[in-house]
Protein backbone atom coordinates (compact mmCIF):
# COMPACT_ATOMS: atom_id res chain seq x y z
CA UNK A 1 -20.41 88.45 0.65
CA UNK A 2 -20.57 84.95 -1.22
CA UNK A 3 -16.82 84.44 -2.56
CA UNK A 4 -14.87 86.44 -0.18
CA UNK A 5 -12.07 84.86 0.77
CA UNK A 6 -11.08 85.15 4.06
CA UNK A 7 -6.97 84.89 5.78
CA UNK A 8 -5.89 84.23 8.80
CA UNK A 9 -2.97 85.79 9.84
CA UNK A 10 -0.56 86.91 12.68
CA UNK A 11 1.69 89.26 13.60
CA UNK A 12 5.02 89.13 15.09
CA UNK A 13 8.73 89.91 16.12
CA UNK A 14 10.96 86.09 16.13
CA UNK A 15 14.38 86.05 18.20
CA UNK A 16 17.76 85.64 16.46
CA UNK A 17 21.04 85.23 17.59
CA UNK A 18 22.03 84.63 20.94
CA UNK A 19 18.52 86.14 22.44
CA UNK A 20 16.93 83.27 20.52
CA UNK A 21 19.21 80.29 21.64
CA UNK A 22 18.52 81.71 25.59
CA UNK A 23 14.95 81.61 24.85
CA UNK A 24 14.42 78.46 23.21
CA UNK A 25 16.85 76.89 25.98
CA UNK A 26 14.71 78.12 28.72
CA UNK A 27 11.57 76.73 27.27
CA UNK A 28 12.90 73.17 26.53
CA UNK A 29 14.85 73.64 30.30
CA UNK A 30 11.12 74.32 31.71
CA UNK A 31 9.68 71.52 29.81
CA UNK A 32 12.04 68.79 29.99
CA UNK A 33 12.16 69.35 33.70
CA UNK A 34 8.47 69.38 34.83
CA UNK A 35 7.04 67.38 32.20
CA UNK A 36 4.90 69.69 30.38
CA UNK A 37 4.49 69.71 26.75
CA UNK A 38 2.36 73.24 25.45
CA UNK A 39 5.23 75.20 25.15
CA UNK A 40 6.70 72.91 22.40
CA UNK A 41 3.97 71.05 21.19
CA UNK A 42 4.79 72.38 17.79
CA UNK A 43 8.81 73.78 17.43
CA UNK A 44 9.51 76.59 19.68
CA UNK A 45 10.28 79.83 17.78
CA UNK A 46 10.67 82.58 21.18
CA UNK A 47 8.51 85.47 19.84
CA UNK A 48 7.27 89.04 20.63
CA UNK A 49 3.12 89.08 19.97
CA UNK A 50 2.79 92.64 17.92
CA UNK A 51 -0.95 91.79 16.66
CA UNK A 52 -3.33 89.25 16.34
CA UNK A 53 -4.61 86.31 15.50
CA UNK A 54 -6.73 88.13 13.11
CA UNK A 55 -8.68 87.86 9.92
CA UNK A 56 -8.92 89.94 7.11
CA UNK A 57 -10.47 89.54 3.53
CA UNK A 58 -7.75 92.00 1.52
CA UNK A 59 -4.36 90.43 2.67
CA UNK A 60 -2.48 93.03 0.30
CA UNK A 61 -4.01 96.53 2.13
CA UNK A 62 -2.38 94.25 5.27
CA UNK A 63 0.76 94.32 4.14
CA UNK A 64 0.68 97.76 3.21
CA UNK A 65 -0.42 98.72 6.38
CA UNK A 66 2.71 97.21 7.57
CA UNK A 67 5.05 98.43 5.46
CA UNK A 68 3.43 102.36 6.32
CA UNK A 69 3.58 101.79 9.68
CA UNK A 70 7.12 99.88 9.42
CA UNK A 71 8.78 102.53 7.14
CA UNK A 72 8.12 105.08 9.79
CA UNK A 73 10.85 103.52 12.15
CA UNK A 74 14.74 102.21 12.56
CA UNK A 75 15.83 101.41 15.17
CA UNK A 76 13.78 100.07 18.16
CA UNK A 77 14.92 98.70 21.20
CA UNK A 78 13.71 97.00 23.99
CA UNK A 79 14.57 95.03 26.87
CA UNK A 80 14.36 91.37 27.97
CA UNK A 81 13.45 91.87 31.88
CA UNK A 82 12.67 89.32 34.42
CA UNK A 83 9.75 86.86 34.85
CA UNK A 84 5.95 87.36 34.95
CA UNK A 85 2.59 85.52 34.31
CA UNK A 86 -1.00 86.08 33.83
CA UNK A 87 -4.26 83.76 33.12
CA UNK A 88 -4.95 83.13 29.30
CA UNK A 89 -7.61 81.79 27.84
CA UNK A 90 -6.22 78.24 28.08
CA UNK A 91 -4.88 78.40 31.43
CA UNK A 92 -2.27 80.21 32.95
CA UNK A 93 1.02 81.41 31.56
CA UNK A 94 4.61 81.93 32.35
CA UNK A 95 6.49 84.34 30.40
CA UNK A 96 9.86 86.61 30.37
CA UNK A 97 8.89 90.24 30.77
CA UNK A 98 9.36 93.25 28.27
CA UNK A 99 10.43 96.64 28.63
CA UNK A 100 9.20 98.14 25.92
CA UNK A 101 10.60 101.63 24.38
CA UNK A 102 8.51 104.82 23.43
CA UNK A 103 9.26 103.74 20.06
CA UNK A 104 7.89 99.82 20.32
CA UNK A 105 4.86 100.81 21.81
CA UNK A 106 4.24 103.81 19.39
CA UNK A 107 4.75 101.44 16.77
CA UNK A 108 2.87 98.58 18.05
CA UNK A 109 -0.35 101.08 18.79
CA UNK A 110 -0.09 102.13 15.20
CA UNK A 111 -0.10 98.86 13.42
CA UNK A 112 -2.82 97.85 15.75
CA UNK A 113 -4.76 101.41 14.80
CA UNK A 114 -4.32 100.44 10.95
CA UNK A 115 -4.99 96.64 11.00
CA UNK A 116 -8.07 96.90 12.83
CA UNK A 117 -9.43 98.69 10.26
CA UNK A 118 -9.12 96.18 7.95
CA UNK A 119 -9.30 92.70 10.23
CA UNK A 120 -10.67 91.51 13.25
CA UNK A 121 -8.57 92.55 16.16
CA UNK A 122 -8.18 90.69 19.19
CA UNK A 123 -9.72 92.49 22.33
CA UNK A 124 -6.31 93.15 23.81
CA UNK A 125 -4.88 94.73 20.38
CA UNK A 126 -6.69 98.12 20.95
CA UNK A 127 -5.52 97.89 24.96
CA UNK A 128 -3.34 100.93 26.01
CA UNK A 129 -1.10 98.98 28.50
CA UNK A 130 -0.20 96.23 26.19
CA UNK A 131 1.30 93.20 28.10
CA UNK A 132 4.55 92.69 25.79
CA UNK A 133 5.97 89.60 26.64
CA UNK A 134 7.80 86.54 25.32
CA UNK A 135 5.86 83.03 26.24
CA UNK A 136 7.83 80.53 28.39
CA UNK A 137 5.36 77.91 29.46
CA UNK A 138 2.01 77.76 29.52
CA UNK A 139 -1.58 75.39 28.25
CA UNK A 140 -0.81 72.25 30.50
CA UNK A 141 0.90 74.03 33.48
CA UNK A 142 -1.99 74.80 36.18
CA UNK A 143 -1.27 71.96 37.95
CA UNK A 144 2.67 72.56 37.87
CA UNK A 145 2.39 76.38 38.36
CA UNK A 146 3.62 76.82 41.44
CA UNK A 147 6.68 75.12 41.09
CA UNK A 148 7.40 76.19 37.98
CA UNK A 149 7.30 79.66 39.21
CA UNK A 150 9.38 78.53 42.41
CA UNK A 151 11.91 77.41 40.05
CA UNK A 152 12.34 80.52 37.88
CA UNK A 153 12.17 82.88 40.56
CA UNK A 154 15.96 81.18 42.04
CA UNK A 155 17.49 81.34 38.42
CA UNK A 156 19.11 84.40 37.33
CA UNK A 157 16.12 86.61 35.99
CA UNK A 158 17.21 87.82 32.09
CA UNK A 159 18.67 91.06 31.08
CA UNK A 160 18.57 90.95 27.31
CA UNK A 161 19.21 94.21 25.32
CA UNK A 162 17.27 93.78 22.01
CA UNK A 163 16.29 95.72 18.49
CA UNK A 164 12.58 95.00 16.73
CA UNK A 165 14.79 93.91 13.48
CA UNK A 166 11.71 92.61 11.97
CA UNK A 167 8.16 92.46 11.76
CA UNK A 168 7.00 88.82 10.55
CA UNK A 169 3.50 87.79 9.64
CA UNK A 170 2.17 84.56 9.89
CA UNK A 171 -0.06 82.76 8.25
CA UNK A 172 -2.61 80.19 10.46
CA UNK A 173 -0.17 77.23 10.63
CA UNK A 174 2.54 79.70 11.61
CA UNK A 175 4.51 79.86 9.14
CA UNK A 176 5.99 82.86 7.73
CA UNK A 177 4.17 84.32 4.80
CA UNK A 178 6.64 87.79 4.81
CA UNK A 179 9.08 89.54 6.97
CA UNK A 180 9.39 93.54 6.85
CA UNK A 181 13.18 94.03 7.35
CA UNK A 182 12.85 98.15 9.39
CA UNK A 183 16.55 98.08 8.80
CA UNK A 184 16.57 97.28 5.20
CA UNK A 185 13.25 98.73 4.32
CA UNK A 186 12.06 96.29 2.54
CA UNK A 187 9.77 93.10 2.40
CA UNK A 188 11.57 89.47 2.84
CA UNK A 189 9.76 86.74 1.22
CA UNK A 190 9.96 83.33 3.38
CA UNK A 191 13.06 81.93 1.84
CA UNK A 192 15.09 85.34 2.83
CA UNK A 193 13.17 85.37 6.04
CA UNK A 194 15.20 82.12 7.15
CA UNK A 195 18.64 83.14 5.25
CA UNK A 196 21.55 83.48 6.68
CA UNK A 197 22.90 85.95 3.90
CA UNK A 198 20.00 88.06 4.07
CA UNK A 199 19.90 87.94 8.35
CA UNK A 200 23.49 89.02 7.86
CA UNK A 201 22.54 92.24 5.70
CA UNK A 202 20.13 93.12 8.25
CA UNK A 203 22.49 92.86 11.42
CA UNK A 204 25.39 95.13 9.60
CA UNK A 205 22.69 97.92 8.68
CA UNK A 206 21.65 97.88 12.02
CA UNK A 207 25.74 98.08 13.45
CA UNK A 208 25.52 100.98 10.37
CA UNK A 209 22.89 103.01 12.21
CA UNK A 210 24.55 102.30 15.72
CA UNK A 211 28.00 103.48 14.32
CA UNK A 212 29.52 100.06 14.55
CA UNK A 213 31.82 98.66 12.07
CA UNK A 214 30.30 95.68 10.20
CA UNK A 215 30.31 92.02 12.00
CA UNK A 216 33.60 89.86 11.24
CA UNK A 217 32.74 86.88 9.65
CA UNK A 218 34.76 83.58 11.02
CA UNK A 219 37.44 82.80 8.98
CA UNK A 220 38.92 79.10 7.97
CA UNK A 221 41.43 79.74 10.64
CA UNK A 222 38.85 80.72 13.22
CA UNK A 223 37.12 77.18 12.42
CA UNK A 224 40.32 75.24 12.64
CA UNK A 225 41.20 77.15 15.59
CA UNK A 226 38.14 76.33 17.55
CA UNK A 227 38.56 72.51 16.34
CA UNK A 228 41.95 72.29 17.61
CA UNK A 229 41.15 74.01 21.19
CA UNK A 230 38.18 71.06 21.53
CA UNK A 231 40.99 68.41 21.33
C-alpha cells in the first residue's frame, strides 16, 4: 500500500550487573587477543536474541503484543552455561550457551506466535528448539576459529544464574526504542531504560518476589572505606 510506513525493529534481553561486565570482558578478552574486530565493531552490549530482526507496518499492535505476552510472566530464570558455536549467515560464530527455563522458552514461543502475525519473522523465530545464546565472537573469525575455540575451551566455562528482567526492543541502529520491565509491569521509555534509579526499582521487586530484603545501597563510609583500603 502507497504510504505505509514500514519499522524495523528487534527484540531482546541486555545484561546488567555483574553478568554484563563478565560478558563484555570476555568479548573485548577474545578480541583484543586474536585481532578480530565483529564482535565490537559497534559497542558491545552482551544480549539474549528473543525475536527478530523484523519488520512491521503497526509498531503500536507490537508493543502490545509485548506487553500481553510480558504481563503473563515474573520471574524467569535461566542459566549462563558453557561455550558453543554454529555457522551464521556471515560466517561462523562463537557464543556462551543458554539453559533456558520452561518459562523462557514458553515465553519466547509466545512472543514469536504473536509478532509474526504482525511482522516478518526470521526463519528461526517459529523454530521449536530455539538456539538461545549470548554472541561472543563472530563475522571476521573463520580464519581464527580454531584457536579461538582452543582458547575458550582451557578457560573456566561460565556458570551464570540469571532472571529475563526485561524485554528491550530495538530499533534498526540498535538503539533502544522501549524496555518492558516483567518485574515492574510496565513500559520504560529509553531514558529509564539506561537509569540507574529505575534499574534499581527493578532489582528490589525482583529480591521482593524472591523473598529477599531490598539491596543496600553503599554508603559515604562504604566509599571512603574502599578509598582508604586502595592506599
Amino acid at each position: 500500500m502507497r504510504g505505509t510506513i514500514v519499522t524495523d525493529f528487534f527484540i531482546e534481553f541486555r545484561f546488567h550487573g555483574y553478568q554484563k561486565q563478565y560478558l563484555k570482558e570476555l568479548i573485548r578478552e577474545v578480541s583484543r587477543k586474536f585481532r578480530v574486530k565483529g564482535a565490537i565493531k559497534n559497542r558491545p552490549v552482551p544480549h539474549m536474541t528473543l525475536y527478530g530482526d523484523s519488520q512491521t507496518t503497526n509498531m503500536h499492535k507490537v508493543l502490545a503484543a509485548i506487553e500481553r505476552v510480558g504481563k503473563r510472566y515474573t520471574l524467569v530464570p535461566f542459566k549462563v552455561e558453557g561455550f558453543g558455536w554454529f555457522d551464521g549467515k556471515k560466517g561462523k560464530v562463537i557464543y556462551a550457551g543458554i539453559i533456558a527455563s520452561p518459562e523462557l522458552e514458553k515465553l519466547r514461543q509466545e512472543l514469536a506466535r504473536e509478532l509474526s502475525k504482525i511482522s516478518t519473522p526470521q526463519c528461526w523465530d517459529a523454530l521449536p528448539d530455539y538456539k538461545f545464546h549470548t554472541t561472543t565472537a563472530f563475522k571476521d573469525i573463520d580464519h581464527k576459529f580454531n584457536q579461538i575455540w582452543h582458547y575458550l575451551m582451557k578457560k573456566e566455562a561460565p556458570h551464570i544464574n540469571q532472571q529475563l528482567l526485561r524485554i528491550t526492543v530495538l530499533n534498526k541502529d540498535r538503539k533502544i526504542l522501549r524496555e518492558y520491565d516483567l518485574m515492574l509491569e510496565r513500559w520504560l521509555d529509553r531514558r529509564q531504560a539506561l537509569s540507574g534509579y529505575w534499574y534499581r526499582k527493578t532489582i528490589n521487586k525482583l529480591r521482593e518476589l524472591q523473598g529477599l530484603p531490598p539491596e543496600r545501597q553503599p554508603s559515604l563510609l562504604d566509599w571512603l572505606g574502599k578509598i582508604f583500603r586502595q592506599h
